[in-house]
PDB file of N, CA and C in Angstrom:
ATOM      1  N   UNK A   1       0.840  -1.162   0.000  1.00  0.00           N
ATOM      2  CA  UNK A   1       0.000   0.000   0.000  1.00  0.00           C
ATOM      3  C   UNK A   1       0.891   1.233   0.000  1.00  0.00           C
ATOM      4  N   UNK A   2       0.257   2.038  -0.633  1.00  0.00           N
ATOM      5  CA  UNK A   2       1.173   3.824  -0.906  1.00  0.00           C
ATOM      6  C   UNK A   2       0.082   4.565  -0.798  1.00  0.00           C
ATOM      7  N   UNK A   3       0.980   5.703   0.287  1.00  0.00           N
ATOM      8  CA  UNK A   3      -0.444   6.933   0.077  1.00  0.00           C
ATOM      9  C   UNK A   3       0.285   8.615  -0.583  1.00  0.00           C
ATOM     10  N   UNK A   4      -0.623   8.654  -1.270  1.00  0.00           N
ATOM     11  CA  UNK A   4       0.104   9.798  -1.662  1.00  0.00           C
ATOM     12  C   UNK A   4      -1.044  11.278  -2.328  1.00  0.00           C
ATOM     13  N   UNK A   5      -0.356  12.325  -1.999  1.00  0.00           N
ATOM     14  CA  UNK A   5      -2.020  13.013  -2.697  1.00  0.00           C
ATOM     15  C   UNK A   5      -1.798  14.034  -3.951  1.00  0.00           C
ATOM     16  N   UNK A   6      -2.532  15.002  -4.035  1.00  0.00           N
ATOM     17  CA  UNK A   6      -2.337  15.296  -5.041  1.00  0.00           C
ATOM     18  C   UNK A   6      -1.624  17.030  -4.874  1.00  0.00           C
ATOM     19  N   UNK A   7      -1.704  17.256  -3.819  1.00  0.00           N
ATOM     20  CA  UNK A   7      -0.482  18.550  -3.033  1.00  0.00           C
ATOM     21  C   UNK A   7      -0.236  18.147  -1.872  1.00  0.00           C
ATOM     22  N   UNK A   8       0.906  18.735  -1.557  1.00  0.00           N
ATOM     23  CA  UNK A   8       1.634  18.498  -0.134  1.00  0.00           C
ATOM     24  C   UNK A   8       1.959  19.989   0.269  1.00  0.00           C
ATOM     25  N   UNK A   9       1.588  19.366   1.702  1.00  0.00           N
ATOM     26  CA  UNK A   9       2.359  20.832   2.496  1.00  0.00           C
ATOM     27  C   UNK A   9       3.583  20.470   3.574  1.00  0.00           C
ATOM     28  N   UNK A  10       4.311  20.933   3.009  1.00  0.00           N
ATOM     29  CA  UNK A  10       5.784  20.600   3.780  1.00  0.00           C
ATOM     30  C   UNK A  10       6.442  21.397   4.592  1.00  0.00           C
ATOM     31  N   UNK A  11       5.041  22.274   4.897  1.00  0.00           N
ATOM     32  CA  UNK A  11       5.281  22.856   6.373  1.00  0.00           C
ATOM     33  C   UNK A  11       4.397  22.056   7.772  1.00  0.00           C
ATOM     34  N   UNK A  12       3.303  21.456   7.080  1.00  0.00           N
ATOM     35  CA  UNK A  12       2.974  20.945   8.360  1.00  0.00           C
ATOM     36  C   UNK A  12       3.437  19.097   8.214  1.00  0.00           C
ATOM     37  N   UNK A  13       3.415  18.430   9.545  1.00  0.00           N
ATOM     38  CA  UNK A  13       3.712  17.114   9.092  1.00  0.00           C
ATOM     39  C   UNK A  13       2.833  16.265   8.311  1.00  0.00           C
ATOM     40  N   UNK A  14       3.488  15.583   7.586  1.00  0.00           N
ATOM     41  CA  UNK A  14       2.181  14.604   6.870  1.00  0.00           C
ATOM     42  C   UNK A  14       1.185  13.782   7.907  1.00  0.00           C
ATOM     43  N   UNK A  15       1.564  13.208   8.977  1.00  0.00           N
ATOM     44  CA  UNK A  15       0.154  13.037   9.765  1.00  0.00           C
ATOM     45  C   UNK A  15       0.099  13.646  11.108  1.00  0.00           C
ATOM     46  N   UNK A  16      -1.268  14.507  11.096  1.00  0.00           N
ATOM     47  CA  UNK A  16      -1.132  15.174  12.359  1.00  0.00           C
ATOM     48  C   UNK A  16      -1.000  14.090  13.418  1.00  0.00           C
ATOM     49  N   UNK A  17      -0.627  15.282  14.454  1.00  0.00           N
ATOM     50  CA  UNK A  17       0.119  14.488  16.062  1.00  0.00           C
ATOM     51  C   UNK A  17      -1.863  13.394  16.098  1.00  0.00           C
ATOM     52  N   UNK A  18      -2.719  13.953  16.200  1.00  0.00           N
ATOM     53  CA  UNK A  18      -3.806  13.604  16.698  1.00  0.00           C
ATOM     54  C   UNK A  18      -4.498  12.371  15.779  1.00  0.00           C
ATOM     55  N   UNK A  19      -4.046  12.562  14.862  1.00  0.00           N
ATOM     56  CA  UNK A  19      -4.345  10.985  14.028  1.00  0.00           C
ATOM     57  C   UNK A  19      -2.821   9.901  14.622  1.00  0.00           C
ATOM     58  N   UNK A  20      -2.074  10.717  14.592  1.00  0.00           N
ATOM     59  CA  UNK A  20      -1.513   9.514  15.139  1.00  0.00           C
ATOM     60  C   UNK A  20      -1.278   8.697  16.372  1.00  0.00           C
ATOM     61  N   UNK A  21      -2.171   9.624  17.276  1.00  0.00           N
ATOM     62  CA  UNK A  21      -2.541   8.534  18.093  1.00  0.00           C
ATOM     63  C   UNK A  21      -3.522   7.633  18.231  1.00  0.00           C
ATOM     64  N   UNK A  22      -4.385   8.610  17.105  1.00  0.00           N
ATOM     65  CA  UNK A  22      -5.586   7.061  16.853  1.00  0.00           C
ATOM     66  C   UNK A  22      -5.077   5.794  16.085  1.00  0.00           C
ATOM     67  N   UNK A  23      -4.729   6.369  15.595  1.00  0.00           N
ATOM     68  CA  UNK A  23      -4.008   5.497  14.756  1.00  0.00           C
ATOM     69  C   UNK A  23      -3.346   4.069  15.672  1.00  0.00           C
ATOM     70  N   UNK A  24      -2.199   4.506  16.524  1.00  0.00           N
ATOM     71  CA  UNK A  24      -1.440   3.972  17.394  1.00  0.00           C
ATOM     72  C   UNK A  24      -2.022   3.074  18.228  1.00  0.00           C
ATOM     73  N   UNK A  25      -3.477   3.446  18.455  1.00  0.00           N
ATOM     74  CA  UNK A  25      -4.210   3.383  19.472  1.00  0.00           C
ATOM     75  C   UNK A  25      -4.895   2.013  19.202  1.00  0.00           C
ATOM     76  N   UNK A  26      -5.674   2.237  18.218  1.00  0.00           N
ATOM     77  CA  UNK A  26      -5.681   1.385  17.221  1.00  0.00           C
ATOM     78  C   UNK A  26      -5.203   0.058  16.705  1.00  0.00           C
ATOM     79  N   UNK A  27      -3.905   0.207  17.119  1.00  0.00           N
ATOM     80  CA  UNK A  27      -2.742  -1.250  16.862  1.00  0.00           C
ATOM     81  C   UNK A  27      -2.155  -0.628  15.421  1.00  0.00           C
ATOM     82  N   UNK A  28      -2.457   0.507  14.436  1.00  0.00           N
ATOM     83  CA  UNK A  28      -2.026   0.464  13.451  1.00  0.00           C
ATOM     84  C   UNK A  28      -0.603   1.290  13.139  1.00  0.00           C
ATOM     85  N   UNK A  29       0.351   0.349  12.528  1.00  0.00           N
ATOM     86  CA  UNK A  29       1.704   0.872  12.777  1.00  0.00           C
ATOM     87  C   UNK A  29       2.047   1.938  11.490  1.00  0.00           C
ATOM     88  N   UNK A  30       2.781   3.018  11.907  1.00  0.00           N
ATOM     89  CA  UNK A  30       3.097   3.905  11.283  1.00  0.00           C
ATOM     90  C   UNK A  30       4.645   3.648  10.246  1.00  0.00           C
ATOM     91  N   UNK A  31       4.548   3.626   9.462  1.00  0.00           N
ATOM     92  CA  UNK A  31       6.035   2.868   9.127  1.00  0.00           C
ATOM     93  C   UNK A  31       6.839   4.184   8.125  1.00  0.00           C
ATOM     94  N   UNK A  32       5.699   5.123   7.588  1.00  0.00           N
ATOM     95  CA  UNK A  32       6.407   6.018   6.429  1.00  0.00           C
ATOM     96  C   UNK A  32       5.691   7.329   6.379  1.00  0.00           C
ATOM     97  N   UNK A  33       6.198   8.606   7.235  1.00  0.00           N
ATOM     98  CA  UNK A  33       5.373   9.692   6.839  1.00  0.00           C
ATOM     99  C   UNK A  33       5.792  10.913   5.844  1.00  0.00           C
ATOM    100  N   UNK A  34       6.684  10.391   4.974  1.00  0.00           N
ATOM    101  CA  UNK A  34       7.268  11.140   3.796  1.00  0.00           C
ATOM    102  C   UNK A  34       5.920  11.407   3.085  1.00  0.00           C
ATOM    103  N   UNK A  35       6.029  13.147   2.778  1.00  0.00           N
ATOM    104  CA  UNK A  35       4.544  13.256   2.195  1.00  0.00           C
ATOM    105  C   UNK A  35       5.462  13.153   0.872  1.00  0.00           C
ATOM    106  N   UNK A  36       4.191  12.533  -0.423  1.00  0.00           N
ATOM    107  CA  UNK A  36       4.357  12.348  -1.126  1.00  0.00           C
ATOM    108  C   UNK A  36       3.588  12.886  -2.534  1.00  0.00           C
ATOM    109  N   UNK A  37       3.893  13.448  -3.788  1.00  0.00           N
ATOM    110  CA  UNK A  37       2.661  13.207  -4.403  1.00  0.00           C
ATOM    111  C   UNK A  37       2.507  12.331  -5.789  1.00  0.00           C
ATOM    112  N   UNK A  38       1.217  12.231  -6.057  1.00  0.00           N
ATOM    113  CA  UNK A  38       0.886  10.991  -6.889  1.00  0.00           C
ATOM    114  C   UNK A  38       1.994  11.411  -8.096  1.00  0.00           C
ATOM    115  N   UNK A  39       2.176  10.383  -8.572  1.00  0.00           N
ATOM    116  CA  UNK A  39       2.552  10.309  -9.883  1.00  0.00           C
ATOM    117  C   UNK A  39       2.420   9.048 -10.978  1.00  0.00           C
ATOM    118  N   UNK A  40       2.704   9.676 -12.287  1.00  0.00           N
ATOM    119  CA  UNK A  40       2.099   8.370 -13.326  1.00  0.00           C
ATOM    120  C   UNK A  40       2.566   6.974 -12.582  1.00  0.00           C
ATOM    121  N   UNK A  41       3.789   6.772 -12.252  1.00  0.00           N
ATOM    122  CA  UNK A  41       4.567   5.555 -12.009  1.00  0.00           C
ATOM    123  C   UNK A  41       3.677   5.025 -10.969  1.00  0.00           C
ATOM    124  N   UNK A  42       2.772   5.704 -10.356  1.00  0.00           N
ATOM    125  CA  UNK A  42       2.361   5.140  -8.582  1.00  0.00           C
ATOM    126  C   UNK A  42       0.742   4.748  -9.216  1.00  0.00           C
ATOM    127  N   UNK A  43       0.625   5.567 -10.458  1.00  0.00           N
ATOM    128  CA  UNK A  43      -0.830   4.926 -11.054  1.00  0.00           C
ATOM    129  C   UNK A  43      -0.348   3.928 -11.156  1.00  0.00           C
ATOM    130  N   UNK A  44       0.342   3.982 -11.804  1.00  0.00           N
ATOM    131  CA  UNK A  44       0.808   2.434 -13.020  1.00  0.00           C
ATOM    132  C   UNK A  44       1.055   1.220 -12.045  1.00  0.00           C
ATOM    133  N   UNK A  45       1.732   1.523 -11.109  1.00  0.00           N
ATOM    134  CA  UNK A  45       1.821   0.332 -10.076  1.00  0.00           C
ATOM    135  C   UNK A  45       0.914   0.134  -9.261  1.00  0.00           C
ATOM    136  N   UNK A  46      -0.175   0.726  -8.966  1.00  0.00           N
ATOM    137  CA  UNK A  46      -2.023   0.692  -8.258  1.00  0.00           C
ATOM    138  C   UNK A  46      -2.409  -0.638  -9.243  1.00  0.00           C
ATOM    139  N   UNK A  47      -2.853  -1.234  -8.049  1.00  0.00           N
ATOM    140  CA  UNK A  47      -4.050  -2.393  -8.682  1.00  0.00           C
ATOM    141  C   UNK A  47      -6.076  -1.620  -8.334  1.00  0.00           C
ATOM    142  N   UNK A  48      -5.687  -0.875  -7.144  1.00  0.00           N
ATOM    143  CA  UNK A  48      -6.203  -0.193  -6.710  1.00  0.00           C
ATOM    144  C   UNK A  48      -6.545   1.465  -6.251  1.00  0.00           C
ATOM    145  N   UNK A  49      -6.969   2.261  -6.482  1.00  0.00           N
ATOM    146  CA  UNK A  49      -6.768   3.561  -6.308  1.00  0.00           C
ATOM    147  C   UNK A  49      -7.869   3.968  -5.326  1.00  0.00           C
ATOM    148  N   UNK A  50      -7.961   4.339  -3.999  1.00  0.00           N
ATOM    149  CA  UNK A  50      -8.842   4.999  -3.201  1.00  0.00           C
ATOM    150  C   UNK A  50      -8.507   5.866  -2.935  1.00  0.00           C
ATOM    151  N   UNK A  51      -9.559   7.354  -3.243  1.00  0.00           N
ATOM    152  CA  UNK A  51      -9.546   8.677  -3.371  1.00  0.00           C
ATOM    153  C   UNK A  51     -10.251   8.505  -2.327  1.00  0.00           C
ATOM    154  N   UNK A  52     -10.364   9.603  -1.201  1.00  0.00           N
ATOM    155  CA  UNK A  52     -11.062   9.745   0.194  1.00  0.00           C
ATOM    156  C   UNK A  52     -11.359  11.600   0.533  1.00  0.00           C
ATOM    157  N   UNK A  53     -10.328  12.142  -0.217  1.00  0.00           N
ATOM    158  CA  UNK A  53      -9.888  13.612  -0.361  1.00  0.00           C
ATOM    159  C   UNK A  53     -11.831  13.962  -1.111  1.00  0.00           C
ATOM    160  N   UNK A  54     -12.221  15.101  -1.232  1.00  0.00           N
ATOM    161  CA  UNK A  54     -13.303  15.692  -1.867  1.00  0.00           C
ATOM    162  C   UNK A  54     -13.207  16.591  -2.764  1.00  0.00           C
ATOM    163  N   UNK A  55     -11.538  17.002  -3.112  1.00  0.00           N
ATOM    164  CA  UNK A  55     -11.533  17.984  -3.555  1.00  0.00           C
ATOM    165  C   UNK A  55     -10.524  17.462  -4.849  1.00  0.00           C
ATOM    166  N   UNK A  56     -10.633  16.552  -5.167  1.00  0.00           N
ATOM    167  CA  UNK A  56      -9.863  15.082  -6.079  1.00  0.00           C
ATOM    168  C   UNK A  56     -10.718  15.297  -7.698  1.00  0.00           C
ATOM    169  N   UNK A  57     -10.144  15.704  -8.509  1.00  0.00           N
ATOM    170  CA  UNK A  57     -10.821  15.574  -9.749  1.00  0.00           C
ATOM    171  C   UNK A  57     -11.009  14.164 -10.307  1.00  0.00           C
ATOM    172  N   UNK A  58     -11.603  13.100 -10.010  1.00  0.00           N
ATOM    173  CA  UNK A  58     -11.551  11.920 -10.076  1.00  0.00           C
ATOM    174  C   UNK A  58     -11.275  11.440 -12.121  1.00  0.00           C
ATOM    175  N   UNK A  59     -11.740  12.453 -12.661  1.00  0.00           N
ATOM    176  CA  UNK A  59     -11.662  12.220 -14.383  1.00  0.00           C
ATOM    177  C   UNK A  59      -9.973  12.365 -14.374  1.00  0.00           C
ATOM    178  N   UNK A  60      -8.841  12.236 -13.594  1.00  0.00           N
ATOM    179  CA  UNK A  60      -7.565  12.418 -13.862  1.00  0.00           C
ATOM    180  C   UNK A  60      -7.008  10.739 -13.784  1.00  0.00           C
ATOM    181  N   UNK A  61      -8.183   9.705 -13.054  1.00  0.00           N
ATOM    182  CA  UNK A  61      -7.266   8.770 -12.338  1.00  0.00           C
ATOM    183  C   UNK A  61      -8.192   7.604 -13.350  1.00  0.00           C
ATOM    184  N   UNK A  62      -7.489   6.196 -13.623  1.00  0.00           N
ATOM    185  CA  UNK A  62      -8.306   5.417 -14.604  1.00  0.00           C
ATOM    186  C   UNK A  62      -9.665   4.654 -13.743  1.00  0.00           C
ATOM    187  N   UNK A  63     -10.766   5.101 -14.968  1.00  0.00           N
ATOM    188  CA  UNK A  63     -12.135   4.646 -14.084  1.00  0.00           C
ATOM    189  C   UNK A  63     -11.794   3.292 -13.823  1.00  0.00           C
ATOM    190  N   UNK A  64     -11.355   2.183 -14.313  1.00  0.00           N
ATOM    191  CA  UNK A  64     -11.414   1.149 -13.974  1.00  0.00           C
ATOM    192  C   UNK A  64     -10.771   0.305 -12.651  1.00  0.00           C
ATOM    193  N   UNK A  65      -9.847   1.497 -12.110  1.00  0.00           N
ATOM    194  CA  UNK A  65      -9.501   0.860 -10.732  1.00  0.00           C
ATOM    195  C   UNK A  65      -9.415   2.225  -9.984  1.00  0.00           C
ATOM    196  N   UNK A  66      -9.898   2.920  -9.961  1.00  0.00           N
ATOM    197  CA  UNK A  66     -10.592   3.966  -8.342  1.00  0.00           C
ATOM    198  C   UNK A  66     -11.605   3.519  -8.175  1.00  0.00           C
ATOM    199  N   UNK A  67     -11.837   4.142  -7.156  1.00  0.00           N
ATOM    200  CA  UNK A  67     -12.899   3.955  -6.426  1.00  0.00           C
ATOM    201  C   UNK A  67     -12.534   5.182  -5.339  1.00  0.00           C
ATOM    202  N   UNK A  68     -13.872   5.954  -4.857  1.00  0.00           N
ATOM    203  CA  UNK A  68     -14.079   7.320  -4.631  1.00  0.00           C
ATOM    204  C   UNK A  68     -15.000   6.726  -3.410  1.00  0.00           C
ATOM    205  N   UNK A  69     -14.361   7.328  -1.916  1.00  0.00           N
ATOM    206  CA  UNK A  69     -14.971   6.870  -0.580  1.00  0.00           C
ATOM    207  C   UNK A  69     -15.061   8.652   0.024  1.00  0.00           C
ATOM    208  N   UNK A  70     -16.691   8.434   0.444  1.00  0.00           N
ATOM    209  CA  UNK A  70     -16.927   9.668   0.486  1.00  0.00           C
ATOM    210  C   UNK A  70     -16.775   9.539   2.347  1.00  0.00           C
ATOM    211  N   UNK A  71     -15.481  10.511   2.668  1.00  0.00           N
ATOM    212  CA  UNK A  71     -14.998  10.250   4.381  1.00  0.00           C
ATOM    213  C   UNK A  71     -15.301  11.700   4.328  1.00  0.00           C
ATOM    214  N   UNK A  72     -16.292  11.835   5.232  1.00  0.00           N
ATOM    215  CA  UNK A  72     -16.218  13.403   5.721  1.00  0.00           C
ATOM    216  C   UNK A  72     -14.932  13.751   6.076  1.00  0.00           C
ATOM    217  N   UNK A  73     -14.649  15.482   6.504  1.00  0.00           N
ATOM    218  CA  UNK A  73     -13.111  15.894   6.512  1.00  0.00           C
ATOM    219  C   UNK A  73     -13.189  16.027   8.251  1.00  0.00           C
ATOM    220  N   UNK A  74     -12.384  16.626   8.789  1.00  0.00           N
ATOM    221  CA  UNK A  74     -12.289  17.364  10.023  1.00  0.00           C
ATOM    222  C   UNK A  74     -10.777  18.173  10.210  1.00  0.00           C
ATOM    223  N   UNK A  75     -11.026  18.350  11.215  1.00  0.00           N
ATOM    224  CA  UNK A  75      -9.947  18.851  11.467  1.00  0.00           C
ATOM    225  C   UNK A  75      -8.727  18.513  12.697  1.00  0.00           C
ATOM    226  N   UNK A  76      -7.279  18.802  12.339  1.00  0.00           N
ATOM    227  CA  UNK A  76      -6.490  17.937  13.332  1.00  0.00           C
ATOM    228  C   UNK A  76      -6.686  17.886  15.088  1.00  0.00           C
ATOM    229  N   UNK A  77      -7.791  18.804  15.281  1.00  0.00           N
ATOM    230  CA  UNK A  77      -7.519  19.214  16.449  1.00  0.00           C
ATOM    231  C   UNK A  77      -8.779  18.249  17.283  1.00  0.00           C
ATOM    232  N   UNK A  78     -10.021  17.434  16.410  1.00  0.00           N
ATOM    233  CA  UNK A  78     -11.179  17.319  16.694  1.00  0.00           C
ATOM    234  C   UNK A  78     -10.891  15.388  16.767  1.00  0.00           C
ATOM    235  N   UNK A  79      -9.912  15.101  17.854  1.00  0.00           N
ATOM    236  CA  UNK A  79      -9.958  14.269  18.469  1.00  0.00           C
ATOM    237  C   UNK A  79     -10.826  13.176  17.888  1.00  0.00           C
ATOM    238  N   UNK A  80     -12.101  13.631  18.724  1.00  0.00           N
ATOM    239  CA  UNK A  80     -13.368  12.787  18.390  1.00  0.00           C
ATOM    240  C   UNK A  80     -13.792  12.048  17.440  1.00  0.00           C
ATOM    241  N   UNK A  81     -14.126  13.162  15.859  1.00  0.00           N
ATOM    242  CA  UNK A  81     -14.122  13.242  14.759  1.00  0.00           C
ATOM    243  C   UNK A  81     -12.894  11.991  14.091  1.00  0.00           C
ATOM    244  N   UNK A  82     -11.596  12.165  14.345  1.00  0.00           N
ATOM    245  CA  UNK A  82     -10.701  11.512  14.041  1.00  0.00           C
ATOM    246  C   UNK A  82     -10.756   9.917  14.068  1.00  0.00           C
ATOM    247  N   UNK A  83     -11.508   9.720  15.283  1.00  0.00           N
ATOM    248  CA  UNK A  83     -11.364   8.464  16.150  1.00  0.00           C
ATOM    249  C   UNK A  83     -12.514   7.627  14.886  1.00  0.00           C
ATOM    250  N   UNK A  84     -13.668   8.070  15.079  1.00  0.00           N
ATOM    251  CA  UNK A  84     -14.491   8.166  13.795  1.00  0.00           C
ATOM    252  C   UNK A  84     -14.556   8.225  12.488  1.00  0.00           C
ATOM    253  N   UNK A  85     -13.711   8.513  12.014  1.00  0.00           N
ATOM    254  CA  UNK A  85     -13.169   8.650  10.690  1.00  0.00           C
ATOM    255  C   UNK A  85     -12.437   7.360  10.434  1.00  0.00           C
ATOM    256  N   UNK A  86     -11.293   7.320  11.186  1.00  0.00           N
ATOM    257  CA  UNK A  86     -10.521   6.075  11.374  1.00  0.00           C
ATOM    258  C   UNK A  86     -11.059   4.788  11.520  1.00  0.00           C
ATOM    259  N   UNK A  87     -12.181   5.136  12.224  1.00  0.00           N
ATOM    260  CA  UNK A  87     -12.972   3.632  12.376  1.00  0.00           C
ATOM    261  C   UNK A  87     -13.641   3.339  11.120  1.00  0.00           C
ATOM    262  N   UNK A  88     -14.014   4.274  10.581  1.00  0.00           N
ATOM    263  CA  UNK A  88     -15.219   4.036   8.947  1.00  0.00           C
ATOM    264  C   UNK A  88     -13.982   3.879   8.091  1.00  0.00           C
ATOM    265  N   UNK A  89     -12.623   4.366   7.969  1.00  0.00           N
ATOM    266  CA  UNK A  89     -11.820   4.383   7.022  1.00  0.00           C
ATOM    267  C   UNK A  89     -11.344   2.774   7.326  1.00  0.00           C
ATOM    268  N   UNK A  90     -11.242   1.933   8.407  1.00  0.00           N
ATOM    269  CA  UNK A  90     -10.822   0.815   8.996  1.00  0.00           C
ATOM    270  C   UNK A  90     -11.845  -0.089   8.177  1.00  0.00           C
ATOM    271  N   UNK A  91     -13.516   0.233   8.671  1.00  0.00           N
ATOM    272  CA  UNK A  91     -14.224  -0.772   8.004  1.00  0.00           C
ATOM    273  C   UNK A  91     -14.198  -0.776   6.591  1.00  0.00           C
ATOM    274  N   UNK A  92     -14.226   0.017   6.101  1.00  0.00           N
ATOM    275  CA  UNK A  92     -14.066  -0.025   4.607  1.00  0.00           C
ATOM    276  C   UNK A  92     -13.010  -0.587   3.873  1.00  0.00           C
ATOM    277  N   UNK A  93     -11.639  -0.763   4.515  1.00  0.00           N
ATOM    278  CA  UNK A  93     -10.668  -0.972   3.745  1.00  0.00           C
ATOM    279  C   UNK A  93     -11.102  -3.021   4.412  1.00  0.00           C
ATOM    280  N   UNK A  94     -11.892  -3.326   5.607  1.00  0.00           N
ATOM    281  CA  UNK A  94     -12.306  -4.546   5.430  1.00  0.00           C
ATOM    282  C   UNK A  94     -13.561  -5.396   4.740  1.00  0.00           C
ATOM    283  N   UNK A  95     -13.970  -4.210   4.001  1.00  0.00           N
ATOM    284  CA  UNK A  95     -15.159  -4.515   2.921  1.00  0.00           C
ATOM    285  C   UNK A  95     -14.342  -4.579   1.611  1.00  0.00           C
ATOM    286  N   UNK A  96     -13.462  -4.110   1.099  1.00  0.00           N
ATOM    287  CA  UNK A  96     -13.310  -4.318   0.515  1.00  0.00           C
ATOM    288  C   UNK A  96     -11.955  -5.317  -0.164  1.00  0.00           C
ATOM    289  N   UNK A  97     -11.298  -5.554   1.181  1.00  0.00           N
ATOM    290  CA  UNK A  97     -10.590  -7.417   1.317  1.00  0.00           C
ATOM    291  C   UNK A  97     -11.590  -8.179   1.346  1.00  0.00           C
ATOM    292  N   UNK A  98     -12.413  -8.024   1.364  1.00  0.00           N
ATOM    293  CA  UNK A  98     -13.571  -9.011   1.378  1.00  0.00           C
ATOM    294  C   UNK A  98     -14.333  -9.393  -0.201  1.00  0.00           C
ATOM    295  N   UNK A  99     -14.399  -8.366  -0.572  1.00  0.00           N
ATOM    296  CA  UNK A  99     -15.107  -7.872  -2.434  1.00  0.00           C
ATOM    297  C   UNK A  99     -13.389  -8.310  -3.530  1.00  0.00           C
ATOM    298  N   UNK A 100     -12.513  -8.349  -2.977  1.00  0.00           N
ATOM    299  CA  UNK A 100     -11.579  -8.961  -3.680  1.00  0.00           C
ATOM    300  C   UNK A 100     -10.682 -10.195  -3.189  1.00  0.00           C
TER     301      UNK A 100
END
């Protein structure tokens, strides 16, 4: 798996402090927070493409392997929100080990 988007800001860190403790929290290990952004080579090597972002022109990426998960946004500071997000972003990525 690769995550990567379509701008980076390389003033703030790629995952806020507050996702990463859900994250952590979670059991889920952090292994790479080099922000990154997409490129042809990272299409080309996708078997899979999940867009989660809202602000994603989806006509850039090939229809036949995205797929577009509509995750509400929040913000780094809203704890709560996070914990929540993480959990729907969790079930989904086990719906769809399941559909393949």
């Amino acid at each position: 798996m690769k995550s990567a988007g379509i701008t980076t800001d390389f003033l703030k860190p790629y995952i806020a402090e507050n996702v990463k403790k859900v994250l952590l929290q979670n059991g889920l290990e952090i292994k790479d927070e080099q922000s990154r952004l997409i490129n042809d080579s990272m299409v080309d090597w996708a078997d899979k493409i999940i867009i989660v972002a809202d602000n994603v022109d989806v006509s850039k990426f090939p229809i036949e392997k995205t797929e577009v998960w509509k995750v509400r946004d929040t913000t780094e500071e809203d704890f709560e929100s996070i914990i929540k997000i993480v959990d729907e972003i969790e079930e989904r990525i086990k719906a769809l080990l399941r559909r393949i």
